[in-house]
C-alpha atoms as a PDB file:
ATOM      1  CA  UNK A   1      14.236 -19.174 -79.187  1.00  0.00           C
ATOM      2  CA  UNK A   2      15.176 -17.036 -82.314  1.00  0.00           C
ATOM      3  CA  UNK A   3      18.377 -18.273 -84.330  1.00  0.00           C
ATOM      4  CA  UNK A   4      20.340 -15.558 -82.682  1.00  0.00           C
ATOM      5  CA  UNK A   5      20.032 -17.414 -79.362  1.00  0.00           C
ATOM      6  CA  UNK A   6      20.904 -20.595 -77.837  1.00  0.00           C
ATOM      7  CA  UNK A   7      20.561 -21.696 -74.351  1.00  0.00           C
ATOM      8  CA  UNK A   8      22.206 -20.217 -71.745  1.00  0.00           C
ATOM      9  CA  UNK A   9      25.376 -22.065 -70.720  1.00  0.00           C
ATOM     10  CA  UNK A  10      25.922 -20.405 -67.431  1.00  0.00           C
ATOM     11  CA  UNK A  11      22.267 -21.773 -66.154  1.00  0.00           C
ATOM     12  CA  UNK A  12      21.378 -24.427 -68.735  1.00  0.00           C
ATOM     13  CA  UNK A  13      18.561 -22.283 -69.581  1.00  0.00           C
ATOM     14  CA  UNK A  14      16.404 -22.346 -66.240  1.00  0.00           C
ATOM     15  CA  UNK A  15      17.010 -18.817 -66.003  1.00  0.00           C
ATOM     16  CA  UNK A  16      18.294 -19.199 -62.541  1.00  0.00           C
ATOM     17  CA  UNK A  17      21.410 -19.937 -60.643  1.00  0.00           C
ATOM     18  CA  UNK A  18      22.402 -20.854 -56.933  1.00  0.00           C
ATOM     19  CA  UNK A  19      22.260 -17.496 -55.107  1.00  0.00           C
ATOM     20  CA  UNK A  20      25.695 -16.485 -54.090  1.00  0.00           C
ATOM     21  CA  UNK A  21      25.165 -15.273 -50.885  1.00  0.00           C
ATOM     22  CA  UNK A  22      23.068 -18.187 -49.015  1.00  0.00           C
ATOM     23  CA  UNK A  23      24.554 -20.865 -51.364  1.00  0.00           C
ATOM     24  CA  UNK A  24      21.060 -21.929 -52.099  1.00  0.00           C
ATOM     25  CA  UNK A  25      19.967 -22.304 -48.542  1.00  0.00           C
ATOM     26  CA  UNK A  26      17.736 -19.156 -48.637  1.00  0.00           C
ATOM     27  CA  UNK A  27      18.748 -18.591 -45.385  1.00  0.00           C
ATOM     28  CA  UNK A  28      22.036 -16.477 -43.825  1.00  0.00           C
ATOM     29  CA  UNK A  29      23.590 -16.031 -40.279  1.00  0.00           C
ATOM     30  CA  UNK A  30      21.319 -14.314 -38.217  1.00  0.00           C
ATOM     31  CA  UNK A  31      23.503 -10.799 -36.749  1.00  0.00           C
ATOM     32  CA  UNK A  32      21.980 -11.184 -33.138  1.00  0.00           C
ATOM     33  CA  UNK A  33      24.004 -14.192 -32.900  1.00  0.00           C
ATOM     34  CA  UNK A  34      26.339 -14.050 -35.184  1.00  0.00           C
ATOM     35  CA  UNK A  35      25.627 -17.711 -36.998  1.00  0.00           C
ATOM     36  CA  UNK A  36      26.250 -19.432 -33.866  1.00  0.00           C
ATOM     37  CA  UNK A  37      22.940 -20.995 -33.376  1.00  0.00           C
ATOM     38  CA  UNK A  38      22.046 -19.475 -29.434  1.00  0.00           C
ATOM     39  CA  UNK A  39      18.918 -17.429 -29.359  1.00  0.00           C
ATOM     40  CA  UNK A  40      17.709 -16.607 -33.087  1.00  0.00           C
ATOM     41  CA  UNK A  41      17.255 -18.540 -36.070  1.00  0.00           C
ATOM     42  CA  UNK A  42      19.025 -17.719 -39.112  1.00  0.00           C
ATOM     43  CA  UNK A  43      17.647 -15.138 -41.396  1.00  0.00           C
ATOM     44  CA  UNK A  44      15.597 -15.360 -44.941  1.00  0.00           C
ATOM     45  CA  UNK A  45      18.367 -14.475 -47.155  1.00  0.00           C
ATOM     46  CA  UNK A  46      18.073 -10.180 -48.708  1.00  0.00           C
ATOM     47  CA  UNK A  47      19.630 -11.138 -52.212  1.00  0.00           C
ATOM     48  CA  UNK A  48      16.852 -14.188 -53.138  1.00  0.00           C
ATOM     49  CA  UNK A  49      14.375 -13.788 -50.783  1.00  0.00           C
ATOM     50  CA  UNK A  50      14.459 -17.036 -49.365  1.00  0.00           C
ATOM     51  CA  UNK A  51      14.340 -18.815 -52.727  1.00  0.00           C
ATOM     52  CA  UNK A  52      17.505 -20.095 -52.471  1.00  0.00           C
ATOM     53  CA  UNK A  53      17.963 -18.786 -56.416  1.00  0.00           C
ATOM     54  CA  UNK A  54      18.524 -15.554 -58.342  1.00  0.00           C
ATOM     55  CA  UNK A  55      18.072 -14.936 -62.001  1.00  0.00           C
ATOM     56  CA  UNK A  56      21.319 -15.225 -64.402  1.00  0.00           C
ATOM     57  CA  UNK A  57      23.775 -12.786 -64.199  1.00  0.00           C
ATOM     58  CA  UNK A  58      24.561 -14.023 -68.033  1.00  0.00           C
ATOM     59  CA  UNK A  59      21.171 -14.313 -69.381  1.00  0.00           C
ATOM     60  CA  UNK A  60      19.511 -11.951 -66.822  1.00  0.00           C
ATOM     61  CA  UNK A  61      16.969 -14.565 -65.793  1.00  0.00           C
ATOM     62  CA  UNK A  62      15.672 -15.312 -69.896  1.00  0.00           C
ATOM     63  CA  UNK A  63      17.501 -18.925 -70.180  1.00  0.00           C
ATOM     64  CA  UNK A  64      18.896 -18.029 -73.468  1.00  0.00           C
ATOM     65  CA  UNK A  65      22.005 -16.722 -74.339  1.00  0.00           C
ATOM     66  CA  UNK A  66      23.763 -15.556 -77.720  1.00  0.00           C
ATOM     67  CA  UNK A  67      24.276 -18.126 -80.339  1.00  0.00           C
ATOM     68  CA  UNK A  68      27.751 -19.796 -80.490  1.00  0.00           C
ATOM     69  CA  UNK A  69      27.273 -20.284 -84.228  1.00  0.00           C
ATOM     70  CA  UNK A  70      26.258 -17.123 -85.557  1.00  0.00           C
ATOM     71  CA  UNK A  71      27.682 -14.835 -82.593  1.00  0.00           C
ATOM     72  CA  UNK A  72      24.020 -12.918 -82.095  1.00  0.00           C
ATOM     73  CA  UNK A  73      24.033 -12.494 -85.604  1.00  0.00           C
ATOM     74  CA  UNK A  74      21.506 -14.555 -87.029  1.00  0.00           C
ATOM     75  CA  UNK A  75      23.788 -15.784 -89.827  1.00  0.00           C
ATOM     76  CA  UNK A  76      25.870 -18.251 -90.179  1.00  0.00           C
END
């Protein structure tokens, strides 16, 4: 991590955060049935792939984020 960076507070610098749209199930509603359970399981999830995580929206996936000290500058 270069002085212009510090960990990323959004994902405590994993790099990855609970996916939004399957709240970290990796799975959604299957559309045959509508999430109610009769006839189809529910579906690997389009936005993580089943992972149950995406990378960081703020750090896009790196863990690191920019300084608080020194702003991204380097310098403080």
């Amino acid at each position: 991590m270069s002085s212009a960076t510090d960990t990323c507070i959004q994902c405590q610098g994993t790099g990855a955060e609970r996916c939004r749209w399957c709240i970290g199930r990796g799975k959604v509603p299957c559309d045959a049935c509508m999430g109610s359970g009769r006839g189809a399981d529910d579906a690997p999830c389009t936005a993580c792939q089943g992972v149950g995580v995406v990378p960081c929206d703020d750090c896009l996936g790196n863990g690191e984020g920019t300084c608080s000290r020194c702003h991204g500058s380097g310098r403080w």
